[in-house]
C-alpha atoms as a PDB file:
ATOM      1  CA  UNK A   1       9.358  -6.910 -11.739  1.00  0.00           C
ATOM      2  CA  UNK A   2       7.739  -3.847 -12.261  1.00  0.00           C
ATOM      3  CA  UNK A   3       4.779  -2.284  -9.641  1.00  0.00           C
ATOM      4  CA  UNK A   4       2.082   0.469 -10.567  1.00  0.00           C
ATOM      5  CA  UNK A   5       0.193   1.812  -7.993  1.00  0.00           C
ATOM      6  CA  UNK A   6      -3.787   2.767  -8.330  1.00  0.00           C
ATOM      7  CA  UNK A   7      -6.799   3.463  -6.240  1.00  0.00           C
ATOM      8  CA  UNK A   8      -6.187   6.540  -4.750  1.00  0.00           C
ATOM      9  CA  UNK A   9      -8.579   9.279  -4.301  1.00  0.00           C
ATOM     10  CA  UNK A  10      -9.875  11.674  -1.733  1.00  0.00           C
ATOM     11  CA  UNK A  11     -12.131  10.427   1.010  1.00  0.00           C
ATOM     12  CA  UNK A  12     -13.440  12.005   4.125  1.00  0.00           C
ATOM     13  CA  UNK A  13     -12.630  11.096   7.830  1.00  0.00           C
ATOM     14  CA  UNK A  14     -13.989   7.322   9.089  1.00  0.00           C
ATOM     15  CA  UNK A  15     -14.450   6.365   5.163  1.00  0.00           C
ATOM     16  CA  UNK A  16     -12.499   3.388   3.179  1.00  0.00           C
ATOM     17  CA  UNK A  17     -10.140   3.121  -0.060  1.00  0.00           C
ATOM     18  CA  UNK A  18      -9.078   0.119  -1.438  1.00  0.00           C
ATOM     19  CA  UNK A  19      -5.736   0.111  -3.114  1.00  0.00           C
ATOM     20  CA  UNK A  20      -4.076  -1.805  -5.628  1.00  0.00           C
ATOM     21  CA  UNK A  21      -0.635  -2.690  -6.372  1.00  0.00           C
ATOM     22  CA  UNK A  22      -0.278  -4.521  -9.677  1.00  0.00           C
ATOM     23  CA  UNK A  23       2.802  -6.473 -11.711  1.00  0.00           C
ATOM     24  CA  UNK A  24       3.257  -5.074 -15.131  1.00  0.00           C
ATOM     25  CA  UNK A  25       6.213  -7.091 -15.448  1.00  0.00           C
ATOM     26  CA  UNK A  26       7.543 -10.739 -13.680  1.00  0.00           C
ATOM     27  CA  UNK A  27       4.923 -12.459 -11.171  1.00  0.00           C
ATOM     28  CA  UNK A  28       4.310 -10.929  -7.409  1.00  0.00           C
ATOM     29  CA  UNK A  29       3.868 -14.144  -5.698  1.00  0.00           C
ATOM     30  CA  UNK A  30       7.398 -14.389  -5.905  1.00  0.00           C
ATOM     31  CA  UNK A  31       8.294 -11.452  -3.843  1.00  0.00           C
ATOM     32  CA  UNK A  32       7.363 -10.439  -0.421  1.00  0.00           C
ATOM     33  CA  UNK A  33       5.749  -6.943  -0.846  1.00  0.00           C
ATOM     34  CA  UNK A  34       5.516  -4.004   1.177  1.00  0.00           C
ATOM     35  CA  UNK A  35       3.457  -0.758   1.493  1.00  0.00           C
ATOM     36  CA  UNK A  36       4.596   2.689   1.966  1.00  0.00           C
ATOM     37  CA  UNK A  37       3.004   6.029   2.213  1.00  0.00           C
ATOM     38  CA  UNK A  38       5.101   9.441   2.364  1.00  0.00           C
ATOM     39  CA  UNK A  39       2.921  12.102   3.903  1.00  0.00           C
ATOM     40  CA  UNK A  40       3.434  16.033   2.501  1.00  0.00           C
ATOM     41  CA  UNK A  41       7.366  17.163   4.442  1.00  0.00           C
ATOM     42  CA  UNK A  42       7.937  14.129   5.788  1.00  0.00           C
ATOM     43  CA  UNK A  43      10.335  11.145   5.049  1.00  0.00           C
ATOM     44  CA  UNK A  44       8.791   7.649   3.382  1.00  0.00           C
ATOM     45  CA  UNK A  45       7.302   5.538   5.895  1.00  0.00           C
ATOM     46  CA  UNK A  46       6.582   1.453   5.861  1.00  0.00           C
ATOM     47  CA  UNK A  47       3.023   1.215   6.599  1.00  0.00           C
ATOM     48  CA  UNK A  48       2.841  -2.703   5.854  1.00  0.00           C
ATOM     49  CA  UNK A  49       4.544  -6.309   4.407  1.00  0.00           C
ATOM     50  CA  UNK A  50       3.673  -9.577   3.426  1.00  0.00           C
ATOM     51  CA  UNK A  51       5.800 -12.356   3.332  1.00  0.00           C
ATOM     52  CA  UNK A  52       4.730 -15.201   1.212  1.00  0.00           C
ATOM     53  CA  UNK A  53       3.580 -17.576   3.246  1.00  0.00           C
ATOM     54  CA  UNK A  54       0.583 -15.519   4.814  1.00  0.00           C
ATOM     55  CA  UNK A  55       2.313 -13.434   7.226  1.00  0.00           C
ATOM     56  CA  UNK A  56       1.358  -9.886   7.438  1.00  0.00           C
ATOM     57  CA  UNK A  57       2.816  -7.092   9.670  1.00  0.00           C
ATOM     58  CA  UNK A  58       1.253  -3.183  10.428  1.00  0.00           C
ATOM     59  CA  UNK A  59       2.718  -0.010  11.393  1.00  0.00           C
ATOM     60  CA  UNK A  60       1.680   0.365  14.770  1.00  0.00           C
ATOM     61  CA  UNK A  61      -0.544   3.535  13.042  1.00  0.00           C
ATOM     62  CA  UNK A  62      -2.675   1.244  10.543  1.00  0.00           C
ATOM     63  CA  UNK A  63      -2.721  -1.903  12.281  1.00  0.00           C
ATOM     64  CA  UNK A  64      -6.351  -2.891  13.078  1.00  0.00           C
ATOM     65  CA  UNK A  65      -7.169  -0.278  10.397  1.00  0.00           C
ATOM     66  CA  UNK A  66      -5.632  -1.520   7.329  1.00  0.00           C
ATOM     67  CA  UNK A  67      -5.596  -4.881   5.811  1.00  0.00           C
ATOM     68  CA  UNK A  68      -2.630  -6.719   2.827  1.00  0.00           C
ATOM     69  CA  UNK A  69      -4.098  -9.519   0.770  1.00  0.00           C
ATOM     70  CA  UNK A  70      -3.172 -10.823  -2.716  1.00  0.00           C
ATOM     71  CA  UNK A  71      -4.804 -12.244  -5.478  1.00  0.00           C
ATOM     72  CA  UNK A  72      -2.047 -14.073  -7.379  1.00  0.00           C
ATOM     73  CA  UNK A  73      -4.655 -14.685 -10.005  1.00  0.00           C
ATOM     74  CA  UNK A  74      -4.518 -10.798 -10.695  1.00  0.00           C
ATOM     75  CA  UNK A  75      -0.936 -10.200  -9.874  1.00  0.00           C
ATOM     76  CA  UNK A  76      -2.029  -7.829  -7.434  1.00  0.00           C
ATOM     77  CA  UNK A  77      -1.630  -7.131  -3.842  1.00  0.00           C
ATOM     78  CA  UNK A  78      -4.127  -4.943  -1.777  1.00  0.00           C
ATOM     79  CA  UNK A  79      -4.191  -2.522   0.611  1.00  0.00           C
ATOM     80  CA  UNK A  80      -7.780  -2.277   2.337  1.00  0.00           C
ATOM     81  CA  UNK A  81      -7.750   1.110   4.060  1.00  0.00           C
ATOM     82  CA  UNK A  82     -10.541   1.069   6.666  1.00  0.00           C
ATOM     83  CA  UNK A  83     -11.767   4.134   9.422  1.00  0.00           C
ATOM     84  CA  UNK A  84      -9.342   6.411   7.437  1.00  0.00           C
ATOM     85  CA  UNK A  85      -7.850   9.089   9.214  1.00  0.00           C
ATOM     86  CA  UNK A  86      -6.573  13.063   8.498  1.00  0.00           C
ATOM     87  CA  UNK A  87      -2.908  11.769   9.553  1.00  0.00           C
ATOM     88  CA  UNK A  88      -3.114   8.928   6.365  1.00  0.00           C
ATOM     89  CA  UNK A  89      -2.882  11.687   3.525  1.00  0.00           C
ATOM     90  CA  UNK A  90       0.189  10.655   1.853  1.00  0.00           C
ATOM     91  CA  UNK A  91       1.180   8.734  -1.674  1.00  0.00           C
ATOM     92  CA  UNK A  92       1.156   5.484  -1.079  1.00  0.00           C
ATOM     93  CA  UNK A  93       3.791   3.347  -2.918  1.00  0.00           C
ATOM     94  CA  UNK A  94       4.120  -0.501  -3.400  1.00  0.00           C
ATOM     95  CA  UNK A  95       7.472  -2.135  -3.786  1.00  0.00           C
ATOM     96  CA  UNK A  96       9.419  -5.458  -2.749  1.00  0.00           C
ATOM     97  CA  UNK A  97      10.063  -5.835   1.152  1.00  0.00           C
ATOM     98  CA  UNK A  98      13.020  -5.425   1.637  1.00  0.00           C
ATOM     99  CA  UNK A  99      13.005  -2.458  -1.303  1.00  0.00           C
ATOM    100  CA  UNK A 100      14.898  -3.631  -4.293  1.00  0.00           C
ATOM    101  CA  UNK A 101      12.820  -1.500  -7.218  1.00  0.00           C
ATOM    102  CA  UNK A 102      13.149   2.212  -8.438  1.00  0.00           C
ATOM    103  CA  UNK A 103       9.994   3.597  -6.567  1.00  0.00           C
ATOM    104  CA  UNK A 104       6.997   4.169  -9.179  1.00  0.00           C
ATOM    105  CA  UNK A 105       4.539   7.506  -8.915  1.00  0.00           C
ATOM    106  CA  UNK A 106       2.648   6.040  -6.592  1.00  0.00           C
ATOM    107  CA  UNK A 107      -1.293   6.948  -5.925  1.00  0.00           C
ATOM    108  CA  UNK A 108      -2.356   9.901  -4.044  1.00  0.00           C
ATOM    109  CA  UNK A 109      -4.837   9.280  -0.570  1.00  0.00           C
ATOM    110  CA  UNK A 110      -6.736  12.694   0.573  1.00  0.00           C
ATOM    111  CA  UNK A 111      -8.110  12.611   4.012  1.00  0.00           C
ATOM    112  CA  UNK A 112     -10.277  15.205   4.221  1.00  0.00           C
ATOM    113  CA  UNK A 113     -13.629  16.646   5.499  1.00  0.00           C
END
């Protein structure tokens, strides 16, 4: 399978992004996926996962703030980003959970005012 992150973009403090995570090869619904972010000199972080089945976890720093869904019509997962914050500038990656792909570019999020 092969992931390409998109959505990104710069927003300003309390606003929303919606980003997508989409299969350009093989079918997501097989995988459990996870979300990432890496924030400017710092190491990758695991911001969220869904197993198949319909269970979801958060980073303790998202969680109430962010929301995973799919639509296996699309072959896309979702990251809702709600009540965005300075501290969730980062790129923002997509891959299998646990990671088992090369990481893609990712898509840039800009908190800013």
């Amino acid at each position: 399978v092969q992931l390409v992150e998109s959505g990104g973009g710069l927003v300003q403090p309390g606003g929303s992004l919606r980003l997508s995570c989409t299969a350009s090869v093989g079918t997501l619904d097989y995988y459990a996926i996870g979300w990432f972010r890496q924030a400017p000199g710092k190491e990758r972080a695991w911001v969220a996962s869904d197993i198949r089945g319909g269970n979801t976890f958060y980073s303790d720093s998202v969680k109430g703030r962010f929301t995973f869904s799919r639509d296996n019509a699309k072959n896309t997962v979702y990251l809702q980003m709600y009540n965005l914050k300075l501290e969730d500038t980062a790129v923002y990656y997509c891959n299998t959970a646990p990671v088992t792909l090369p990481w893609g570019q990712g898509t840039q999020v800009t908190v800013s005012s």
